[in-house]
N, C-alpha and C. Protein backbone atom coordinates (compact mmCIF):
# COMPACT_ATOMS: atom_id res chain seq x y z
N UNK A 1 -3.22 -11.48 0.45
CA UNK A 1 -2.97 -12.15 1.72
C UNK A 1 -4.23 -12.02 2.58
N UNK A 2 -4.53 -13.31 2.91
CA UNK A 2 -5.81 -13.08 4.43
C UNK A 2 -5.44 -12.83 5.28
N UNK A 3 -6.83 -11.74 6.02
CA UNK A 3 -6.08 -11.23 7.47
C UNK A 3 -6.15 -12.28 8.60
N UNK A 4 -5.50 -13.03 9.11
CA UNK A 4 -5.98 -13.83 10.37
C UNK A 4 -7.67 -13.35 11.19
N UNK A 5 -8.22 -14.18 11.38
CA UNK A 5 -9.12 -13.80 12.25
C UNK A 5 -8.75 -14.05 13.98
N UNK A 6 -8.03 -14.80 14.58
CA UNK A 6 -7.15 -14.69 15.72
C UNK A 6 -6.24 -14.29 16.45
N UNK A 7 -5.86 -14.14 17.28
CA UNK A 7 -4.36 -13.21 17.42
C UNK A 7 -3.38 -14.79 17.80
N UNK A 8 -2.51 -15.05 17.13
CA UNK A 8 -1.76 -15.62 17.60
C UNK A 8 -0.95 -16.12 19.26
N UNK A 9 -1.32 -14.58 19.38
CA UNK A 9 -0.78 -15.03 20.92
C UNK A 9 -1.67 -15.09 22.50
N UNK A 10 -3.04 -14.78 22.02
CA UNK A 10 -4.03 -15.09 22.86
C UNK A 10 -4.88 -15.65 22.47
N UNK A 11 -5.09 -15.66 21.47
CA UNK A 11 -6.73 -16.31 20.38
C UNK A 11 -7.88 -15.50 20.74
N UNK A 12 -7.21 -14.38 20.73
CA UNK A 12 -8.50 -13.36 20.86
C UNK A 12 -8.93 -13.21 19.28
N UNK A 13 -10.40 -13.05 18.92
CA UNK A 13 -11.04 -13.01 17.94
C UNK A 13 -10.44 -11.48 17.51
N UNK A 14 -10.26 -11.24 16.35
CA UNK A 14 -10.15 -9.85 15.38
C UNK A 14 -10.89 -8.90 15.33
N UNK A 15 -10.58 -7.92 15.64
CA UNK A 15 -12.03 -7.09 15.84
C UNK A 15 -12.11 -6.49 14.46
N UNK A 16 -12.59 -6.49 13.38
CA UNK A 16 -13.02 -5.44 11.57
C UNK A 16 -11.30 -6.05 10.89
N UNK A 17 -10.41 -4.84 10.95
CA UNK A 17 -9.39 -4.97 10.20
C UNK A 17 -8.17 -4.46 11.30
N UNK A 18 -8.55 -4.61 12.80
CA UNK A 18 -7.24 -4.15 13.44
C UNK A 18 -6.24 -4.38 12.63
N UNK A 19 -4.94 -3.81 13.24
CA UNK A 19 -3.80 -4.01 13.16
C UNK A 19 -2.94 -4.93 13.94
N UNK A 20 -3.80 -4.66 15.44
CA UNK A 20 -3.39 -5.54 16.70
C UNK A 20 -4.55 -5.71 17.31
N UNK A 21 -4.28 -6.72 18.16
CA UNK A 21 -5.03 -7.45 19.15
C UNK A 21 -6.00 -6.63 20.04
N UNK A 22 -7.20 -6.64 20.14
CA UNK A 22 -7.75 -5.70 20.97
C UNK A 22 -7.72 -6.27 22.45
N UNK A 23 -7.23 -7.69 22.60
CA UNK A 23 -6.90 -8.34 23.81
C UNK A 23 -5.55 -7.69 24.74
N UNK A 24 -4.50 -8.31 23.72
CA UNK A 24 -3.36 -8.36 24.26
C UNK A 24 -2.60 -7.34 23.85
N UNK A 25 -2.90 -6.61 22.52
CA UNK A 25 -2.19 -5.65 21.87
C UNK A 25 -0.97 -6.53 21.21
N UNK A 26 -0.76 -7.79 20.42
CA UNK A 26 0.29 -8.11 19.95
C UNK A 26 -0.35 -7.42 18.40
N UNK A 27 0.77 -7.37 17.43
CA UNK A 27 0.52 -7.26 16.27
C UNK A 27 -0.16 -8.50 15.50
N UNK A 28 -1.17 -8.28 14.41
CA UNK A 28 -1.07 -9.27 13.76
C UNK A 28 -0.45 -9.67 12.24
N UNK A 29 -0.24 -10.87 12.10
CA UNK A 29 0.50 -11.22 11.34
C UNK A 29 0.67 -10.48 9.74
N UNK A 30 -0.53 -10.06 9.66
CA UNK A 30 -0.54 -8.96 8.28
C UNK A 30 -0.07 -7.60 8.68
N UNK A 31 0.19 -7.61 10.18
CA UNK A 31 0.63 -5.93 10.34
C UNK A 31 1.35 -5.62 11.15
N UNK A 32 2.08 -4.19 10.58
CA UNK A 32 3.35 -3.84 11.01
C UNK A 32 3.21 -2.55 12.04
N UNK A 33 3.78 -2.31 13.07
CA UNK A 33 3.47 -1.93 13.67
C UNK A 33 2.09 -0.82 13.75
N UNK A 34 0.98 -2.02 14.20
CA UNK A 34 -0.18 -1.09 14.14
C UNK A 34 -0.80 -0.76 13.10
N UNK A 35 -0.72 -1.02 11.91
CA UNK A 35 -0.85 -0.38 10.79
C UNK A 35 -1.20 -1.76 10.05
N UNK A 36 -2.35 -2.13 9.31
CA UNK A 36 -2.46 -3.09 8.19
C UNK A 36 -1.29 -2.67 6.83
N UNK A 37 -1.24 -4.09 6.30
CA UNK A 37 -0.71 -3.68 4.79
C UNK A 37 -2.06 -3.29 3.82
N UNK A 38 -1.31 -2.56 2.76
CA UNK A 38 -2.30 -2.11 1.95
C UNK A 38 -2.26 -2.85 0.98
N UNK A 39 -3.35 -3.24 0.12
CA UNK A 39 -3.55 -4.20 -1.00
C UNK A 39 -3.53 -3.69 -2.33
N UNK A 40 -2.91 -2.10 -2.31
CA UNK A 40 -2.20 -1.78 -3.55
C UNK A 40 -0.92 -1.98 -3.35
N UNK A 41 -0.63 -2.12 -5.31
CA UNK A 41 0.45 -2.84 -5.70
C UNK A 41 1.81 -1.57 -4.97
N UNK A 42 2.70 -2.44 -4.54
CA UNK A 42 4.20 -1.12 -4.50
C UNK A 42 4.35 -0.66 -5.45
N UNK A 43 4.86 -1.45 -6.25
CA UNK A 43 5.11 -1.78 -7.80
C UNK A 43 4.95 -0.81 -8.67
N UNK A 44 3.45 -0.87 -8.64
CA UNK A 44 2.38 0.31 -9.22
C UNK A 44 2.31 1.62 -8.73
N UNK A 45 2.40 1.77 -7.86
CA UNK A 45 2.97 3.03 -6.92
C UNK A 45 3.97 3.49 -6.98
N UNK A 46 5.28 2.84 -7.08
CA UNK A 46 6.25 3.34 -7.31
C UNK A 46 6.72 3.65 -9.23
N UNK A 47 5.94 2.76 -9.98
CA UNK A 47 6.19 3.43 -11.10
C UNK A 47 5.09 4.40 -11.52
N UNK A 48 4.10 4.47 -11.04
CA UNK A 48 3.22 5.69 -11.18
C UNK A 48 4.24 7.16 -10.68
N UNK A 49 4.53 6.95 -9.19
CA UNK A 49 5.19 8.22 -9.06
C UNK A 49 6.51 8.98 -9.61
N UNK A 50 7.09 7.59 -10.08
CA UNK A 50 8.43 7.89 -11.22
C UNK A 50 7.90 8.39 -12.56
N UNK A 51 6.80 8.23 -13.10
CA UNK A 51 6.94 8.64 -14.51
C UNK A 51 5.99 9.70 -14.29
N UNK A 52 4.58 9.72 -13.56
CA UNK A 52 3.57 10.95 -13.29
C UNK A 52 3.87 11.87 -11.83
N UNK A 53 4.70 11.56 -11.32
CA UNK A 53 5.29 11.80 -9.99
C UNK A 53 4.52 13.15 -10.06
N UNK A 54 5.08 13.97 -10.91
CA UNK A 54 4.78 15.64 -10.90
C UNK A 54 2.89 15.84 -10.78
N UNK A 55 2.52 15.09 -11.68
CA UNK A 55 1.01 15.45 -11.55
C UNK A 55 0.10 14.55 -10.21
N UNK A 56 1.06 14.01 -9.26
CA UNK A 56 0.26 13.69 -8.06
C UNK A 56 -0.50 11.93 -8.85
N UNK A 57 -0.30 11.36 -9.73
CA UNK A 57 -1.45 10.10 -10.13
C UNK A 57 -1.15 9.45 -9.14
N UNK A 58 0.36 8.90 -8.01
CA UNK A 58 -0.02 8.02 -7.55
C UNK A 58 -0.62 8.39 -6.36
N UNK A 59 -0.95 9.66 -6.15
CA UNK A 59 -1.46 9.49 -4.83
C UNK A 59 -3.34 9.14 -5.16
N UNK A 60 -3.41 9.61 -6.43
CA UNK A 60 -4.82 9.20 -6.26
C UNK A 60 -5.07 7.62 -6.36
N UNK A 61 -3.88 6.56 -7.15
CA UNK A 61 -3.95 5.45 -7.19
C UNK A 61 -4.33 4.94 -5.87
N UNK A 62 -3.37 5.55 -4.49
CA UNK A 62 -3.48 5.29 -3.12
C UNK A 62 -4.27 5.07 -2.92
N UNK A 63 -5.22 6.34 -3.12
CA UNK A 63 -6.73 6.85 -2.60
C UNK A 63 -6.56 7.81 -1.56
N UNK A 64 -5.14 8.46 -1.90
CA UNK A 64 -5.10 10.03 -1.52
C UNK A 64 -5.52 11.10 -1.87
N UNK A 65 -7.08 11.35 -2.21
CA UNK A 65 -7.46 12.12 -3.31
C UNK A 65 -7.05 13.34 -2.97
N UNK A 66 -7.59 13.81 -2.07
CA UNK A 66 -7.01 15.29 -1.81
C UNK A 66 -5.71 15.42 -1.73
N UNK A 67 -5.10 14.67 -1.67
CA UNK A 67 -3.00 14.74 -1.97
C UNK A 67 -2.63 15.21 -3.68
N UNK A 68 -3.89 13.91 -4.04
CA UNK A 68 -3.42 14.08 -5.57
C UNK A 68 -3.94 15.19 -6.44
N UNK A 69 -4.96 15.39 -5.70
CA UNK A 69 -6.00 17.37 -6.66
C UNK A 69 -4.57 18.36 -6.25
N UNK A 70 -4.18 18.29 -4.77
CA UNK A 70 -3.30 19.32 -4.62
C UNK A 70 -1.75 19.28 -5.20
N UNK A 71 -1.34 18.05 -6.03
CA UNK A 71 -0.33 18.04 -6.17
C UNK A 71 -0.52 18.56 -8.25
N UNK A 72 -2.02 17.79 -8.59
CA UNK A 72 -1.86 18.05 -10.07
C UNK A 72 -2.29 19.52 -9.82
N UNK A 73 -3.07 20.23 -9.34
CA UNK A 73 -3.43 21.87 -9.25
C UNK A 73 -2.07 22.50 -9.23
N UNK A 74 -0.98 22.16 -8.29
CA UNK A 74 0.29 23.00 -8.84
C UNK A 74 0.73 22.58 -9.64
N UNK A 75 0.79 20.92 -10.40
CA UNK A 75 1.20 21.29 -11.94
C UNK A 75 0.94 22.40 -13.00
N UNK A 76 -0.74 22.04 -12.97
CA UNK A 76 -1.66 23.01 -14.07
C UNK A 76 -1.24 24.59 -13.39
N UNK A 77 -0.92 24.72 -12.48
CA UNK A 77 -0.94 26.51 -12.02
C UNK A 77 0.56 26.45 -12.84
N UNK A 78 1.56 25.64 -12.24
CA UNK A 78 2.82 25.86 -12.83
C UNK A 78 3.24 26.20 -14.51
N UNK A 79 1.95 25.19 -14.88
CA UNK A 79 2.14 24.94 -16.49
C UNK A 79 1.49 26.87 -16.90
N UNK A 80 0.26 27.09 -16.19
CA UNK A 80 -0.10 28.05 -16.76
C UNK A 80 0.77 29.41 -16.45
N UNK A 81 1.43 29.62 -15.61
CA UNK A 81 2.23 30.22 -15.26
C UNK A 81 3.53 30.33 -15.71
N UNK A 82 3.92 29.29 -16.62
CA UNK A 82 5.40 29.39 -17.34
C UNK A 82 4.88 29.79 -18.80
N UNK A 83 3.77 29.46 -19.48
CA UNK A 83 3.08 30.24 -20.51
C UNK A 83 2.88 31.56 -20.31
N UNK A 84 2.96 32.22 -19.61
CA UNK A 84 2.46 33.77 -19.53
C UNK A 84 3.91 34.67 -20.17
N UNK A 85 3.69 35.98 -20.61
CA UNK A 85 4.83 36.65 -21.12
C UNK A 85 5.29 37.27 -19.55
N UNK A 86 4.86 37.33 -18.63
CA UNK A 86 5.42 38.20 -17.41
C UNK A 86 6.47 37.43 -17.04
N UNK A 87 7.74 37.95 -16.97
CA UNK A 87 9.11 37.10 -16.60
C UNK A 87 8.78 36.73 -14.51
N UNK A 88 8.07 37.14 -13.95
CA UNK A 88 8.26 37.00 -12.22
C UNK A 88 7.08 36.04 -12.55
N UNK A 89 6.36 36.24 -13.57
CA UNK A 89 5.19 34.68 -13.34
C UNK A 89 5.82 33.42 -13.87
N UNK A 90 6.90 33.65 -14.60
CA UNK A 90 7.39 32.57 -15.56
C UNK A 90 8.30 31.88 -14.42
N UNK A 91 8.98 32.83 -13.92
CA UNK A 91 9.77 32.26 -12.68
C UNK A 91 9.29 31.42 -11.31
N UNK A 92 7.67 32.29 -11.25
CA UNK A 92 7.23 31.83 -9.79
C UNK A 92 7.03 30.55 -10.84
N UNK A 93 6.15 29.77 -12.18
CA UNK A 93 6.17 28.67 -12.62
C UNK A 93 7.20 27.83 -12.27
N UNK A 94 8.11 28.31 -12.66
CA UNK A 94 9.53 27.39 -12.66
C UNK A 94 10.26 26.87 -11.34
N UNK A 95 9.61 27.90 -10.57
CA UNK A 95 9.72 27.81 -8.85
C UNK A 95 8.37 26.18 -8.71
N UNK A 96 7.55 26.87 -8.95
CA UNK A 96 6.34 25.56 -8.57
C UNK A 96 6.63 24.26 -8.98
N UNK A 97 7.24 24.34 -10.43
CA UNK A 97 7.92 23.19 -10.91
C UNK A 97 8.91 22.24 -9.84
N UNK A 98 9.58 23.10 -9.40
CA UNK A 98 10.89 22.66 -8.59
C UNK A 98 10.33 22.09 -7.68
N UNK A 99 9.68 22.83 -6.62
CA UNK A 99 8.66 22.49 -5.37
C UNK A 99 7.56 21.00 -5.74
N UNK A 100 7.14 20.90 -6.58
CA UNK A 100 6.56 19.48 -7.08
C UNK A 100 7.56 18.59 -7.13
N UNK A 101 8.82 19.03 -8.47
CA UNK A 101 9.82 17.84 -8.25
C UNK A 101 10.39 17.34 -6.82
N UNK A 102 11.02 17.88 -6.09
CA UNK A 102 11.06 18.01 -5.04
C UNK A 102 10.20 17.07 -3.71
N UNK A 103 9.49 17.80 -3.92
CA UNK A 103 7.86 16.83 -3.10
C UNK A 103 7.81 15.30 -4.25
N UNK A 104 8.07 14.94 -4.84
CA UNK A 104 7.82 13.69 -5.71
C UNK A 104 8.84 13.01 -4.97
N UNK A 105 10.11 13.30 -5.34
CA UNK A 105 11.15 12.62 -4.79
C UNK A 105 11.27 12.57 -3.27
N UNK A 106 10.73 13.43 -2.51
CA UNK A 106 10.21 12.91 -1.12
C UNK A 106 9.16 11.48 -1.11
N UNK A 107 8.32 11.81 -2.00
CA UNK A 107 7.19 10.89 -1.94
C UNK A 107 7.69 9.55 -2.00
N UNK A 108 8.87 9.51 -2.95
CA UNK A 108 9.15 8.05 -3.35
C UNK A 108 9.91 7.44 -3.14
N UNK A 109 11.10 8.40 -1.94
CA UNK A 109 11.31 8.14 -0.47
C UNK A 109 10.76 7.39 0.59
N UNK A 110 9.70 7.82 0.75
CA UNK A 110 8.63 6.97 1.96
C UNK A 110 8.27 6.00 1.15
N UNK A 111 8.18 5.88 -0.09
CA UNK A 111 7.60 5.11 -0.82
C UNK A 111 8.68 3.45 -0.19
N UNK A 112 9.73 3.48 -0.51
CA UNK A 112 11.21 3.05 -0.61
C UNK A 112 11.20 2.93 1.06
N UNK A 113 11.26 3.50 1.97
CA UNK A 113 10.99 3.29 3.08
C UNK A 113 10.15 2.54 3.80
N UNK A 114 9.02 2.42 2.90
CA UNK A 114 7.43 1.99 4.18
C UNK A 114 7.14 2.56 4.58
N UNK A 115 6.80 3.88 4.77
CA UNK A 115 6.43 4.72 5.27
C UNK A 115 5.23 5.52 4.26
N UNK A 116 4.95 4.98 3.53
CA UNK A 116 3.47 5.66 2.99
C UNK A 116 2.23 4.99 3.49
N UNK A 117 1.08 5.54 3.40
CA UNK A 117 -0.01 4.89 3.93
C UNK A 117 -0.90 5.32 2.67
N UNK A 118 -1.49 4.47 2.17
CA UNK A 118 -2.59 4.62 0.99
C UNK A 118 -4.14 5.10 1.97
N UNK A 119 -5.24 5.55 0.80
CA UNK A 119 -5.66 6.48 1.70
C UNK A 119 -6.88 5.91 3.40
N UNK A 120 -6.97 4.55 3.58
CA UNK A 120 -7.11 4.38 4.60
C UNK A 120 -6.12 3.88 5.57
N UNK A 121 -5.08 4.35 5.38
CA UNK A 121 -4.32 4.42 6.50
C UNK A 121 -3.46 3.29 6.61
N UNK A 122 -2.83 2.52 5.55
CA UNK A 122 -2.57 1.20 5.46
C UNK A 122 -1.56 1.08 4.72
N UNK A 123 -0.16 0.50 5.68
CA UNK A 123 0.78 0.88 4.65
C UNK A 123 1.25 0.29 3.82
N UNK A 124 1.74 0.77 2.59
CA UNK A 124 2.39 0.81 1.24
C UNK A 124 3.83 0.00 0.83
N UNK A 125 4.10 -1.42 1.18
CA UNK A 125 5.08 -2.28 1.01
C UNK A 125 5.36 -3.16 0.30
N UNK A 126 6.46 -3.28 -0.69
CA UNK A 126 6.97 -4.70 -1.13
C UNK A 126 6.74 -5.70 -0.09
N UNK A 127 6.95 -6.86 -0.74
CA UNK A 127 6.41 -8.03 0.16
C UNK A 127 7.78 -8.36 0.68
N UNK A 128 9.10 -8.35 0.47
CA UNK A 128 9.95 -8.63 1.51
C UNK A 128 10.45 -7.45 2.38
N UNK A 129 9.42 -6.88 2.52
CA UNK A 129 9.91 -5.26 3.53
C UNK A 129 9.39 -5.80 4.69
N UNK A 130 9.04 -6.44 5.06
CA UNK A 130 8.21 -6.27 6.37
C UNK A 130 9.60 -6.21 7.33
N UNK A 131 9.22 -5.49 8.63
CA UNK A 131 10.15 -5.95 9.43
C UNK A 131 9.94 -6.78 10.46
């Protein structure tokens, strides 16, 4: 989708990639409150986080990088931690496990909501979500 270069309701020129009008403050037509849409797929996002959910891929798809190092680092700690013979490390693993699942299914919540923002700040919608 192109971003308008006008605001509809003043014909004030666009300033880069607002969201709104630097005139009047209306929204523009590609954006929801304040916020551009993002030009990654939902789609792709939402089946990235359903099947890799645990190792963080879609946040790096976003371009949440630092979301997604911190979400695969507690995989790999979890994984290495349920390998060990110490039963309180095997547990804290199985604990980390939970805490990832957990945080995924939040993720894909907002996901399902509109409420994610890929990593410049731009949010994350099917095309009949807008409100």
């Amino acid at each position: 989708m192109s971003a308008p270069n006008f605001c509809t309701e003043c014909g004030w020129q666009r300033a880069g990639g607002a969201g709104t009008c630097q005139n009047c403050g209306h929204p523009f037509p590609d954006a929801i409150d304040g916020h551009d849409l993002s030009p990654k797929s939902f789609g792709v996002a939402v089946a990235l986080c359903g099947v890799f959910g645990l190792a963080g891929i879609h946040h790096f798809y976003l371009g949440n990088i630092l979301h997604g190092v911190f979400d695969l680092g507690l995989l790999v700690t979890a994984v290495y931690l349920l390998n060990l013979d110490n039963e309180p490390m095997v547990l804290l693993g199985a604990l980390l496990i939970l805490i990832d699942a957990i945080h995924s299914a939040i993720v894909m919540y907002y996901l399902f909501t509109g409420k994610t923002t890929d990593g410049a700040g731009r949010l994350v919608m099917y095309p009949g979500q807008r409100r």
